[in-house]
Protein backbone atom coordinates (compact mmCIF):
# COMPACT_ATOMS: atom_id res chain seq x y z
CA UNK A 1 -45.02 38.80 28.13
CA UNK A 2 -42.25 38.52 25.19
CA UNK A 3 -43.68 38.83 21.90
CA UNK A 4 -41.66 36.74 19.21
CA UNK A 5 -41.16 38.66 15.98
CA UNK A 6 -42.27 35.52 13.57
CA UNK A 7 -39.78 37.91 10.59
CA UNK A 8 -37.00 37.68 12.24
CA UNK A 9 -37.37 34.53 14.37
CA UNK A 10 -35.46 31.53 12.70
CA UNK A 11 -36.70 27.98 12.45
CA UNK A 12 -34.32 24.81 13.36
CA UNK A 13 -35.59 23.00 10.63
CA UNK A 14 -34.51 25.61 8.04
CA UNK A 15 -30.82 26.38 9.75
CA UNK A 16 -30.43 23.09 9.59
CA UNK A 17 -31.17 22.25 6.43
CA UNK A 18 -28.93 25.00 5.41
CA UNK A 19 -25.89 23.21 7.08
CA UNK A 20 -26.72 20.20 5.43
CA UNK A 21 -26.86 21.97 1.99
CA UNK A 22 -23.47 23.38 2.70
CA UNK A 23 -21.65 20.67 3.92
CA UNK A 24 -22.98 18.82 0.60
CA UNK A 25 -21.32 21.70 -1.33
CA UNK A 26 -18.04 21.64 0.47
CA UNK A 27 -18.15 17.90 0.21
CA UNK A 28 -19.07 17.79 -3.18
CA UNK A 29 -16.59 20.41 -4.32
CA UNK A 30 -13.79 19.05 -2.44
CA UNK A 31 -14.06 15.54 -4.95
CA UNK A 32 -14.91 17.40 -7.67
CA UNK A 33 -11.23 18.61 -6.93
CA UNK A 34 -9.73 15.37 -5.92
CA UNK A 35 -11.12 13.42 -9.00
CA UNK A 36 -8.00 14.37 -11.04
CA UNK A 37 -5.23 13.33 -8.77
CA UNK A 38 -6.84 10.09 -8.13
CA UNK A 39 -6.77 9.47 -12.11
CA UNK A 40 -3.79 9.99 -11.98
CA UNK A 41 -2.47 8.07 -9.33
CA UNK A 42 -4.67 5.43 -10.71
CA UNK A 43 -3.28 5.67 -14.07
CA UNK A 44 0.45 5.62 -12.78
CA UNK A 45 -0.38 1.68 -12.39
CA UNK A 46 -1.76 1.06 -15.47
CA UNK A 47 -0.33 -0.56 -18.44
CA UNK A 48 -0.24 1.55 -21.78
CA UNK A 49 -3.58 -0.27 -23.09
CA UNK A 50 -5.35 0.48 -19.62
CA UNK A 51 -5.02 4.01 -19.96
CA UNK A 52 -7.99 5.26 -22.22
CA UNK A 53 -10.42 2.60 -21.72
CA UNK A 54 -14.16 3.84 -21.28
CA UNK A 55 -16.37 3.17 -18.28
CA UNK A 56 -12.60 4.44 -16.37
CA UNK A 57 -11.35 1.67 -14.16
CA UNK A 58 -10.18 3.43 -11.02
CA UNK A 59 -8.83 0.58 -9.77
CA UNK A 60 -6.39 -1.25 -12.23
CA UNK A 61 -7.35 -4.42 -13.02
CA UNK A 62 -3.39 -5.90 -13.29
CA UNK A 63 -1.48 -2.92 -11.46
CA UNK A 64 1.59 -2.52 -12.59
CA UNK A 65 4.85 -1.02 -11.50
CA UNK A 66 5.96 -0.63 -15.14
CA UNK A 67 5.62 3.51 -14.98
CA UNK A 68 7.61 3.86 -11.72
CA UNK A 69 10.01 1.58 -13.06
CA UNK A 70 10.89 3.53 -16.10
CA UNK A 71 11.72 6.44 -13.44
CA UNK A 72 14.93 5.02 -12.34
CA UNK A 73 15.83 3.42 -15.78
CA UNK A 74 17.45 6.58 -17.38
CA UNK A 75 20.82 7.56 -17.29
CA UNK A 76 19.89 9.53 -14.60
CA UNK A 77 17.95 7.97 -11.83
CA UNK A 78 14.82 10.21 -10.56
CA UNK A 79 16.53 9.94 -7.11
CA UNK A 80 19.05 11.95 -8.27
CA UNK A 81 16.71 14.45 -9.10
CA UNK A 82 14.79 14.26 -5.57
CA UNK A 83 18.10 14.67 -3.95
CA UNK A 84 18.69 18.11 -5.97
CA UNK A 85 15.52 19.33 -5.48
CA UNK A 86 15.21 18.46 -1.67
CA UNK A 87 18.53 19.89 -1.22
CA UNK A 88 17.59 23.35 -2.90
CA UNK A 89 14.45 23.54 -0.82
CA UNK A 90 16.06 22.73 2.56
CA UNK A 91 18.58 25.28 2.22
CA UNK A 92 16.19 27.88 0.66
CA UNK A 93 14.12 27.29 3.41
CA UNK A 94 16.79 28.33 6.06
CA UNK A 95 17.54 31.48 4.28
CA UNK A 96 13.72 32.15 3.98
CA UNK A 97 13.63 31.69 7.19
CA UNK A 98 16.26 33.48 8.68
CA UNK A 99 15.62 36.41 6.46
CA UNK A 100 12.49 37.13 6.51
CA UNK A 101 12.12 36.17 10.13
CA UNK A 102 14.93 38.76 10.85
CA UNK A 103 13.55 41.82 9.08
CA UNK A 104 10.15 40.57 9.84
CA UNK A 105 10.96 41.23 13.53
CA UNK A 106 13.14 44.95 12.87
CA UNK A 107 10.44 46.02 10.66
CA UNK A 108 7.92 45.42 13.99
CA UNK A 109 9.90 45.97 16.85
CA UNK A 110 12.96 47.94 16.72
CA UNK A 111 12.45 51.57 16.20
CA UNK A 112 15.17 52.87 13.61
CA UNK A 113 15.34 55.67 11.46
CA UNK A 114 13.02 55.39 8.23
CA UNK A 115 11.62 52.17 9.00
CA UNK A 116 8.49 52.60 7.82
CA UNK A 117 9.81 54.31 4.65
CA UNK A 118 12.06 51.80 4.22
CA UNK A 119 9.69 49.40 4.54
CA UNK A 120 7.21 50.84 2.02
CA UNK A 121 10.29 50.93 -0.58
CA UNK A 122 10.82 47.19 -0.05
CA UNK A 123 6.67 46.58 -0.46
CA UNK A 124 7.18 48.26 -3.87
CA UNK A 125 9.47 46.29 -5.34
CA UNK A 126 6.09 43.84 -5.43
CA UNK A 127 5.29 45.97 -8.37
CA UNK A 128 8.28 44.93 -10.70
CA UNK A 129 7.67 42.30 -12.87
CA UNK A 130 9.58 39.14 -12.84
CA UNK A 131 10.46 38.79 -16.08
CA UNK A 132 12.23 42.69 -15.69
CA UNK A 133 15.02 41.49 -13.19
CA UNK A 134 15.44 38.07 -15.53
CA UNK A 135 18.40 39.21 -17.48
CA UNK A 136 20.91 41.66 -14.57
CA UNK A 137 20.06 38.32 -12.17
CA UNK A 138 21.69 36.29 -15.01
CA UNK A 139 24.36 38.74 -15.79
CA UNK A 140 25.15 39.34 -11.62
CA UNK A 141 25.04 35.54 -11.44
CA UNK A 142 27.43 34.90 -14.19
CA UNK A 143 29.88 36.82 -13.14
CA UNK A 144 29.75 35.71 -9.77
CA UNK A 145 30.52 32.16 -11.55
CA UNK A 146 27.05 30.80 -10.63
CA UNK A 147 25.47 29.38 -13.88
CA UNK A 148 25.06 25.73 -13.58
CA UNK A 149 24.74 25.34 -9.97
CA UNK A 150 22.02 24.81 -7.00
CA UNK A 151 23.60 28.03 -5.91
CA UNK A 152 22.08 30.05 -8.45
CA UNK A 153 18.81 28.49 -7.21
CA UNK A 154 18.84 29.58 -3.84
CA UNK A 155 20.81 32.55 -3.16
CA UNK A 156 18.34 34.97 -3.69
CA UNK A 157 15.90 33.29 -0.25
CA UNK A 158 19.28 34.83 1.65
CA UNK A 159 17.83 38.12 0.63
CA UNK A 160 14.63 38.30 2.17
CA UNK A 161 11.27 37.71 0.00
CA UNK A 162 9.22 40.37 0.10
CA UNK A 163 6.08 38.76 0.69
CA UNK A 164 7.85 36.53 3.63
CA UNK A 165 8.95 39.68 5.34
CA UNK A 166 5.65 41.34 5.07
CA UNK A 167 4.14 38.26 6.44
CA UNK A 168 6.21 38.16 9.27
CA UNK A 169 5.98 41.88 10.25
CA UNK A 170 2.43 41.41 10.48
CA UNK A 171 3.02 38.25 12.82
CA UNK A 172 5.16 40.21 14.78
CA UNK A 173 2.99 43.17 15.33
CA UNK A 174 0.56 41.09 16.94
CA UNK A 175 2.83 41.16 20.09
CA UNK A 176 2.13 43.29 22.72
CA UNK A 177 4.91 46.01 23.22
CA UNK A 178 4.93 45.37 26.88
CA UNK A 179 6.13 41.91 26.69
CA UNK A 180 9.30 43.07 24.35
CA UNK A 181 9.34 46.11 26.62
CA UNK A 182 9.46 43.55 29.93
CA UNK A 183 11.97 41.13 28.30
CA UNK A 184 14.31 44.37 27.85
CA UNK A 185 14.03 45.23 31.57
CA UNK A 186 15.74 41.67 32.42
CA UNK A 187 18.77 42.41 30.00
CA UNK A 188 17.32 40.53 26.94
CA UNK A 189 18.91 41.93 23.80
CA UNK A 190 16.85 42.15 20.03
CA UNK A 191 18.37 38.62 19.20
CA UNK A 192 17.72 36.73 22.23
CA UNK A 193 14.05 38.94 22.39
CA UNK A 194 13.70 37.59 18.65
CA UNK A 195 14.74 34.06 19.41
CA UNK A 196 13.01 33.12 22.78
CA UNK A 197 10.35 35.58 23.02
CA UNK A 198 8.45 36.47 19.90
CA UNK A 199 9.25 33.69 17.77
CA UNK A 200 7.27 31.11 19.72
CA UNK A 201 4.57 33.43 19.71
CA UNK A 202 4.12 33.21 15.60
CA UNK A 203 4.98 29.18 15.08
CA UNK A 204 1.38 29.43 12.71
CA UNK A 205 2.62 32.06 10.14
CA UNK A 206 6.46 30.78 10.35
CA UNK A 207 4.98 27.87 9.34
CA UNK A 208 2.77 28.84 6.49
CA UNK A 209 5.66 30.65 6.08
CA UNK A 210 7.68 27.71 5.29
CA UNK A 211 5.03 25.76 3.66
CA UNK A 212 4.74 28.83 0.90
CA UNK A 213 8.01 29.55 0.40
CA UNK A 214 8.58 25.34 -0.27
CA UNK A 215 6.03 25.08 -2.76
CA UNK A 216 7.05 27.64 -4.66
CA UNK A 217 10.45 26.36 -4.48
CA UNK A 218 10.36 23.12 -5.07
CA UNK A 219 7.24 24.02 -8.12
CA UNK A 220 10.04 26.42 -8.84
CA UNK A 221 10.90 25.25 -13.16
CA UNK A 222 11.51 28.79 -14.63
CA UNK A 223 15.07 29.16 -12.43
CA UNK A 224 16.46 25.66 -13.25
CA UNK A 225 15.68 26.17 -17.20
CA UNK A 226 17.49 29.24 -17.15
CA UNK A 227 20.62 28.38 -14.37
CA UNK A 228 21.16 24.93 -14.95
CA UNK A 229 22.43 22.82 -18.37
CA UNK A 230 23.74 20.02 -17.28
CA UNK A 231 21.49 16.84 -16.66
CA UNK A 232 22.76 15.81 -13.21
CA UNK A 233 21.99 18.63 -11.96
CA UNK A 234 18.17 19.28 -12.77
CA UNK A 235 15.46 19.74 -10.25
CA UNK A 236 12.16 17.54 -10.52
CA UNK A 237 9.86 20.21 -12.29
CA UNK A 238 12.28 20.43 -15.22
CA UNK A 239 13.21 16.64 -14.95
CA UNK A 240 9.97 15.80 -15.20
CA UNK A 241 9.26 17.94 -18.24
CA UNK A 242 12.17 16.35 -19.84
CA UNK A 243 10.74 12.77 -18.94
CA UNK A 244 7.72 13.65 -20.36
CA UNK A 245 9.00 14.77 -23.28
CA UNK A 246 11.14 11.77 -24.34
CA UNK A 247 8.73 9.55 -22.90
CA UNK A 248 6.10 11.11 -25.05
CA UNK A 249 2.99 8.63 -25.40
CA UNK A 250 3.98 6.70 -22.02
CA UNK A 251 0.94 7.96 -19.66
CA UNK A 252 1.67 5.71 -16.95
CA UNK A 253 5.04 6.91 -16.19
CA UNK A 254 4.37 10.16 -16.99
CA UNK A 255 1.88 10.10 -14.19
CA UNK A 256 3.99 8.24 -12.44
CA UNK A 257 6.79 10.77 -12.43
CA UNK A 258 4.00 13.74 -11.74
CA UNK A 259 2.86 11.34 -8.43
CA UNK A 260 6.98 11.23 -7.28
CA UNK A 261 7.21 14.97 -7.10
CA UNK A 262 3.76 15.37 -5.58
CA UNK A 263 4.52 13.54 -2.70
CA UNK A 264 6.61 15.30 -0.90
CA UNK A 265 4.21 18.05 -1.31
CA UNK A 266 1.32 16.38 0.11
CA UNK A 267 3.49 15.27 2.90
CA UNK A 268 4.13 18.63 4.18
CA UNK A 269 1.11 20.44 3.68
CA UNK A 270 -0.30 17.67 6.04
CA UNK A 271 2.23 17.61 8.31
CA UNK A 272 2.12 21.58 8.63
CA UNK A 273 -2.04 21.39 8.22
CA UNK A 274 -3.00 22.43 11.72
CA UNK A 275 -0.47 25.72 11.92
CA UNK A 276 -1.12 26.52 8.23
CA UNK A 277 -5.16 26.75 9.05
CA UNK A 278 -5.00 28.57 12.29
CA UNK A 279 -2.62 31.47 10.70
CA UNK A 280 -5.36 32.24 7.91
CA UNK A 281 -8.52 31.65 10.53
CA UNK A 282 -6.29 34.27 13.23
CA UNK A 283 -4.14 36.21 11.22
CA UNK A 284 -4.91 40.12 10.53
CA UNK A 285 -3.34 43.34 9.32
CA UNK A 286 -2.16 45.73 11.95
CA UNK A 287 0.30 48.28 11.65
């Protein structure tokens, strides 16, 4: 006969309840966190005396396009500025990716002399602050005649970040030997091993990868203040400071102009969602 230790034996009722409690948390949490964004989407199609009013009105009573308007009003159209930033983020992204891909995978896989020294020489450069490389970037970049342009903006992703290489040498360890090992056997070189082999193998941290390495660029408003002057050229984090700033007491487009360069944003974190979420539920240091 089994004897049921009543200490250690747990009720349904009470694991239940316990679910219920959490997913109330999570839930509640998660609008706690949302409330904000909604305001101010909200408030991007409000008029000027709609802003402040008290019960809020979440849902405008006369919506108006009068914020969103004033975007493309300037001298500059905010399209401009979408096209600037999307273009620095789409080719920062292919360095990133190349890059950090690239040493990722010779950090993991091919054998050289030093690499783990080298390696640990690279992690350490985590440990400079940015604002110590701020002025020999600017000096190296003016005399390579890059002030004022995107190029200034995304050179440096060519280079290799070092938290995208360490994220991909991680991803890469997590392949077995034996299937490099086998692909050499059938006359595979490193590149074609890289390319066909072990980069399917990682699409979830390429991906947060990518999805990192954009939001930082496209957040990015400390390199455009300091590498671009002229007004055609700005990205949207310092175009929208600069909006905001002349527009001064105009909450709706203000708002409005925070909602245009969320978007894109949202847009990818959904669309890369399901890799993004798998790589931090699977991923795991090794090596």
């Amino acid at each position: 006969m089994i004897k049921v230790n009543k200490k250690t034996a747990h009720k349904p009722g009470s694991s239940l309840a316990a679910k219920v409690l959490l997913t109330a948390l999570i839930w509640g949490l998660g609008i706690v966190m949302v409330i904000p964004f909604v305001w101010m989407l909200s408030t991007s199609f409000k008029g000027m005396n709609e802003v402040f009013t008290f019960p809020i009105e979440w849902i405008p009573p006369s919506p108006t396009l009068k914020g969103y308007r004033a975007l493309f009003s300037g001298s500059v159209s905010f399209f401009v500025y979408f096209l600037n930033s999307a273009k620095v983020a789409v080719i920062a992204l292919f360095g990133t990716f190349f890059s950090c891909t690239l040493a990722g995978y010779a950090y993991a896989k091919i054998n050289f002399f030093g690499r783990n020294k080298i390696f640990m020489m690279k992690l350490m450069t985590t440990m400079l602050p940015g604002m110590v490389t701020i002025l020999p970037t600017y000096m190296i970049y003016s005399k390579l005649s890059l002030l004022n342009t995107h190029a200034a903006l995304w050179i440096g992703s060519f280079c290799g970040g070092t938290f995208g290489v360490f994220l991909m040498r991680q991803a890469f360890l997590t392949i077995p030997d034996s299937l490099v090992d086998a692909a050499k056997v059938d006359g595979a070189s490193h590149l074609r091993i890289y390319w066909s082999v072990a980069l399917p193998n990682v699409k979830t941290s390429v991906s947060t990868l990518l999805f990192m390495y954009f939001l930082w660029t496209w957040n990015d408003y400390e390199k455009p203040l300091l590498y671009l002057w002229s007004n055609k050229l700005y990205t949207l984090p310092l175009a929208v400071k600069q909006f905001s700033d002349d527009q001064m007491q105009n909450y709706p487009a203000i708002m409005a102009a925070n909602i245009f360069m969320l978007l894109p944003v949202m847009i990818f974190f959904i669309s890369c969602q399901k890799f993004f979420v798998e790589s931090l539920v699977s991923s795991g240091i090794k090596g």
